[in-house]
N, C-alpha and C. Protein backbone atom coordinates (compact mmCIF):
# COMPACT_ATOMS: atom_id res chain seq x y z
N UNK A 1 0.43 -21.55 17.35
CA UNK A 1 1.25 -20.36 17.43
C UNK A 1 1.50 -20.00 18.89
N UNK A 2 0.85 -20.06 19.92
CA UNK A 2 0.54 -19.67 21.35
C UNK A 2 1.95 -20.84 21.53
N UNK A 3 1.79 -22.30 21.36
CA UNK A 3 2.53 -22.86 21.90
C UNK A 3 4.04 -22.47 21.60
N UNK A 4 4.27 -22.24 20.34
CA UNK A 4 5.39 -21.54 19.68
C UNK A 4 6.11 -20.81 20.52
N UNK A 5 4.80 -19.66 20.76
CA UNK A 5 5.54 -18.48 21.64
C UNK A 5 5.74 -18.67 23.18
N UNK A 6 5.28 -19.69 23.44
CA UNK A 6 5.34 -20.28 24.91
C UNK A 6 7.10 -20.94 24.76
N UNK A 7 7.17 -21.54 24.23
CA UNK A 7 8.10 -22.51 24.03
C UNK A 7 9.99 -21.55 23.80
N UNK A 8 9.15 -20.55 23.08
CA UNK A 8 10.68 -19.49 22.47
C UNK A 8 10.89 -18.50 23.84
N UNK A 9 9.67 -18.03 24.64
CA UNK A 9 9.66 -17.62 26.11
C UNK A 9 10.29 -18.40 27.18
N UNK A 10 10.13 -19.81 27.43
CA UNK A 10 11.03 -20.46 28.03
C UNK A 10 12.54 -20.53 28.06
N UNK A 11 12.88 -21.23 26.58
CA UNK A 11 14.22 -20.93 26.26
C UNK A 11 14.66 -19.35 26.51
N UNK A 12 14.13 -18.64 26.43
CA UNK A 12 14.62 -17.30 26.71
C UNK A 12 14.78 -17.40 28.15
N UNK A 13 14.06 -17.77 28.74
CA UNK A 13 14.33 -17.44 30.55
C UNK A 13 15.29 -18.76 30.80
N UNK A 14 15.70 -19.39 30.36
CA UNK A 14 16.64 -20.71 30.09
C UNK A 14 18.26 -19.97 30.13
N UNK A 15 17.85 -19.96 28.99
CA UNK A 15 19.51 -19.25 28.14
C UNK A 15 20.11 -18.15 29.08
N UNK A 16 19.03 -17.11 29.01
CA UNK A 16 19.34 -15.48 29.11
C UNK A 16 20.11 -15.68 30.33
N UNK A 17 19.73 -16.30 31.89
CA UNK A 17 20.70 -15.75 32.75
C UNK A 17 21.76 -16.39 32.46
N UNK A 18 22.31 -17.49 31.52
CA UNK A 18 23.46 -17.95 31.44
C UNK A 18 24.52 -17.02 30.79
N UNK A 19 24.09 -16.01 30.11
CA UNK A 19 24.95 -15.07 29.55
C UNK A 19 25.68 -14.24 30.24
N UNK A 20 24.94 -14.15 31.44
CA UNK A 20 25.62 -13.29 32.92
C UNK A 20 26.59 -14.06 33.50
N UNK A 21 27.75 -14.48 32.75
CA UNK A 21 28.98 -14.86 33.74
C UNK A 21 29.42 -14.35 34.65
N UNK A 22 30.23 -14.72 35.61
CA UNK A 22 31.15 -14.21 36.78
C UNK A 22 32.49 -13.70 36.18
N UNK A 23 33.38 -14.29 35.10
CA UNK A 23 34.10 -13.75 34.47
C UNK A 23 34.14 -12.47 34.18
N UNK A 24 32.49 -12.02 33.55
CA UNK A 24 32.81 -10.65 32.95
C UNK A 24 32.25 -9.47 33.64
N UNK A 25 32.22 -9.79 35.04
CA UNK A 25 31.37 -8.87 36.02
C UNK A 25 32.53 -7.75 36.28
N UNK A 26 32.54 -6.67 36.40
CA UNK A 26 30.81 -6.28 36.49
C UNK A 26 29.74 -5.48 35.44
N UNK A 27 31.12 -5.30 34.19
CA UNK A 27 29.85 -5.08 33.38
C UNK A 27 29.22 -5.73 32.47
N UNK A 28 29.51 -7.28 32.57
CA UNK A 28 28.56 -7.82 31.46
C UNK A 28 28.46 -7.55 30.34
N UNK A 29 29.33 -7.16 29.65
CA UNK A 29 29.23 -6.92 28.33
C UNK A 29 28.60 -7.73 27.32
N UNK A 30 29.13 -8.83 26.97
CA UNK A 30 28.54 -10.27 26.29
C UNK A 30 27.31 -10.12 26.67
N UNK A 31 26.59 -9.94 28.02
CA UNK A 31 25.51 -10.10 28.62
C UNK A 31 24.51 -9.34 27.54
N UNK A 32 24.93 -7.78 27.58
CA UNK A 32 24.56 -6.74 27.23
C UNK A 32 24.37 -6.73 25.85
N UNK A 33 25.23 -7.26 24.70
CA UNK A 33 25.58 -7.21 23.28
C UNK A 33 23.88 -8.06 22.87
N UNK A 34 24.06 -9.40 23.89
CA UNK A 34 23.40 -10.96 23.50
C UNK A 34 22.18 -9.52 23.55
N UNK A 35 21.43 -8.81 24.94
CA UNK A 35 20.05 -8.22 25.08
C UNK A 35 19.86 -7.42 23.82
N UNK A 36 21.10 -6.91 23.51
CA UNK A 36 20.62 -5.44 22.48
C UNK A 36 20.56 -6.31 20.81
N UNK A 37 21.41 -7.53 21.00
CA UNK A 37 20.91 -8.12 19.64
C UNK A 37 19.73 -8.62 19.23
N UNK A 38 19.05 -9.46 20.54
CA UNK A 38 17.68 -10.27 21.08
C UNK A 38 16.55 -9.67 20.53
N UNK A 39 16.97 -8.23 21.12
CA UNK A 39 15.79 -6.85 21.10
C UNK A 39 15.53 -6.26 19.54
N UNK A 40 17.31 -6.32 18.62
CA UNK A 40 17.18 -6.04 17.82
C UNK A 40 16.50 -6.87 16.76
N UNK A 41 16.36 -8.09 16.73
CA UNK A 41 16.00 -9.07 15.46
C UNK A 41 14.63 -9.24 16.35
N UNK A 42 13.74 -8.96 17.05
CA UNK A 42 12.54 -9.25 17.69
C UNK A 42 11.64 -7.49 17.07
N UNK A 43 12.32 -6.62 17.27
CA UNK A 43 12.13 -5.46 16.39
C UNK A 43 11.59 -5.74 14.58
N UNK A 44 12.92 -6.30 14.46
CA UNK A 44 13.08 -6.89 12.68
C UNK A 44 11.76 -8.26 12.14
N UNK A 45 11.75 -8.76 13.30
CA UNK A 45 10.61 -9.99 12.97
C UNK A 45 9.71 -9.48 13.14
N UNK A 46 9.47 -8.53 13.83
CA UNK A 46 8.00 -7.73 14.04
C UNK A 46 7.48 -6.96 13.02
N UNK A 47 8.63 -6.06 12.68
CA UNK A 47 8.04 -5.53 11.04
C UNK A 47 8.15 -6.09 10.13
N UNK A 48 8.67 -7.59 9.71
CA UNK A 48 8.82 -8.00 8.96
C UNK A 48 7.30 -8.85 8.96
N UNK A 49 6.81 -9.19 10.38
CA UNK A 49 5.16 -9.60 10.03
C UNK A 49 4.36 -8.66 9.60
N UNK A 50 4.68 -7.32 10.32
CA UNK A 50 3.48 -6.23 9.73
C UNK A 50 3.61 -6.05 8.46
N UNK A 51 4.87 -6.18 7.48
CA UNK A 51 4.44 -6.50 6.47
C UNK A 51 3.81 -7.12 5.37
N UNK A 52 4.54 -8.42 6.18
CA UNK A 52 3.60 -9.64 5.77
C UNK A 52 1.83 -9.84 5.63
N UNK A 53 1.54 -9.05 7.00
CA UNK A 53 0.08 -8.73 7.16
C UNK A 53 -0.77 -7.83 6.31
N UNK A 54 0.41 -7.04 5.80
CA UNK A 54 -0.33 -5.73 5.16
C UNK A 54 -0.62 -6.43 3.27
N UNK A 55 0.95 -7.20 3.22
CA UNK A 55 0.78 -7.68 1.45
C UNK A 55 -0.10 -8.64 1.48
N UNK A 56 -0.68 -9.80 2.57
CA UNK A 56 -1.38 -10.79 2.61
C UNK A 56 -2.96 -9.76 2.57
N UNK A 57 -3.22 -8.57 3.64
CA UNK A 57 -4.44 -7.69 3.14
C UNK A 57 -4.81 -7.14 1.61
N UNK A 58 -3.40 -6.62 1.23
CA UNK A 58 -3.76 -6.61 0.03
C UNK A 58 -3.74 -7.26 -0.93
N UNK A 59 -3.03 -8.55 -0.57
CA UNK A 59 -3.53 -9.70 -2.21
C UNK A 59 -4.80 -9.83 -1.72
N UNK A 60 -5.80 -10.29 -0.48
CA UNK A 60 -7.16 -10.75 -0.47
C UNK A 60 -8.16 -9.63 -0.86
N UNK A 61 -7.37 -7.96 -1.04
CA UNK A 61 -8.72 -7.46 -1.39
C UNK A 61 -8.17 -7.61 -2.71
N UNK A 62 -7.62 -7.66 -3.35
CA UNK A 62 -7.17 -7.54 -5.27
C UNK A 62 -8.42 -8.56 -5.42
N UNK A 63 -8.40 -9.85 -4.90
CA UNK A 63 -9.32 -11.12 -5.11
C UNK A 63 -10.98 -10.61 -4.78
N UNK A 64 -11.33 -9.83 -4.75
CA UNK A 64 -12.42 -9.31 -4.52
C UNK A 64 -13.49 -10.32 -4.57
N UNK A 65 -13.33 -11.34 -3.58
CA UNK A 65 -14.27 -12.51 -3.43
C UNK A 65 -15.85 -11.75 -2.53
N UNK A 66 -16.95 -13.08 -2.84
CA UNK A 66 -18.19 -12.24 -2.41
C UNK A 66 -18.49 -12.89 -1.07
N UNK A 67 -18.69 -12.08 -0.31
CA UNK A 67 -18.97 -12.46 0.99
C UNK A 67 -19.82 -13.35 1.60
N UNK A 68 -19.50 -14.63 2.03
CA UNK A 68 -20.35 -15.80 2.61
C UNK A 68 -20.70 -15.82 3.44
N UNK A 69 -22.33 -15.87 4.29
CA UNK A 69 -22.71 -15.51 5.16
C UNK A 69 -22.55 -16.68 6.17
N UNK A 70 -21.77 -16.06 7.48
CA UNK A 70 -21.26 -17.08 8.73
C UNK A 70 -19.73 -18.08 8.49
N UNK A 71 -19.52 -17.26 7.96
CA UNK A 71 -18.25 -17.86 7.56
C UNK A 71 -17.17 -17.43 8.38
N UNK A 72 -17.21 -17.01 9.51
CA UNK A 72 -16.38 -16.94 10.58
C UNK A 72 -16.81 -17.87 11.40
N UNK A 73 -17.57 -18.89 11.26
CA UNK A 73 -17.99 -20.10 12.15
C UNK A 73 -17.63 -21.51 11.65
N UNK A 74 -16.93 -20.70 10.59
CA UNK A 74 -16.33 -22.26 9.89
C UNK A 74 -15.06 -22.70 10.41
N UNK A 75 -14.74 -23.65 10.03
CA UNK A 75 -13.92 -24.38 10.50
C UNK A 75 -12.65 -24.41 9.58
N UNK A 76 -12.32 -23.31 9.36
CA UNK A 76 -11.11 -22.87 8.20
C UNK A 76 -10.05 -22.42 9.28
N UNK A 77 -8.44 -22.44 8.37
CA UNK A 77 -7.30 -21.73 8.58
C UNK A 77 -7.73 -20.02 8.34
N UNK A 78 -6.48 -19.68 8.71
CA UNK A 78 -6.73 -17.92 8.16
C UNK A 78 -6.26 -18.23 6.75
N UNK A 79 -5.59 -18.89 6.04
CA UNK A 79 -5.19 -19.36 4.70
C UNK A 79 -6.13 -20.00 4.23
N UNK A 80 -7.29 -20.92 4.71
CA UNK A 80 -8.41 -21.26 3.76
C UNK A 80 -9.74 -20.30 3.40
N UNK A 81 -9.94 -18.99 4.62
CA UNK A 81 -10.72 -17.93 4.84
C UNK A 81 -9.94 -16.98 4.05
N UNK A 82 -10.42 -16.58 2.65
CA UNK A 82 -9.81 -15.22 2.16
C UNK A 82 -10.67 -14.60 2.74
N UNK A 83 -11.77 -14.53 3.50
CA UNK A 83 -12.53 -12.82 4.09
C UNK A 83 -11.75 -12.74 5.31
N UNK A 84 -10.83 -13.13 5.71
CA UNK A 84 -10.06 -12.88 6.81
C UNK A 84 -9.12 -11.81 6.95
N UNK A 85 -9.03 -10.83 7.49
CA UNK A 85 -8.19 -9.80 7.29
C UNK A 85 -7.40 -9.50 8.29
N UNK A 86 -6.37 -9.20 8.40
CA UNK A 86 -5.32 -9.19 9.46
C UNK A 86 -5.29 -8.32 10.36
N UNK A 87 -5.25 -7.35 11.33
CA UNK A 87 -5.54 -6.23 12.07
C UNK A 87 -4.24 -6.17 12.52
N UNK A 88 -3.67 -5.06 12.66
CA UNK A 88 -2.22 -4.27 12.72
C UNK A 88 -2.38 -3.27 13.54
């Protein structure tokens, strides 16, 4: 996931000053539309995980599994660990 977000951070510093043409100076409009859309669907993916986080909390407590002792030293996904709980 780290690399993910490394990788979508690059392309962003890639792309973004290309949107600043000389054509549309000086106010950049296109420039401006591309930031306020960027901002807007980075907003939308964000609550769309906190939701995700919150229905994934509550299917694992419905499952009311019994607690295994040291089982944060295992060698599981957050998908193979149902005592894993998401923090928001």
């Amino acid at each position: 996931m780290n690399a993910i977000l490394l990788i979508g951070f690059c392309i962003g510093n890639i792309i973004g000053p290309e949107t600043f043409r000389e054509a549309d100076a000086p106010d950049f409009t296109p420039a401006k539309i591309t930031i306020v859309a960027m901002d807007a669907s980075a907003i939308f993916l964000t609550i769309l995980l906190l939701i995700y986080y919150k229905w994934e909390n509550y299917r694992r407590d419905r499952i009311g599994q019994e607690h295994q002792p040291d089982i944060e030293f295992s060698d599981l996904t957050d998908k193979e660990n149902q005592e894993l709980r998401y923090r928001y």
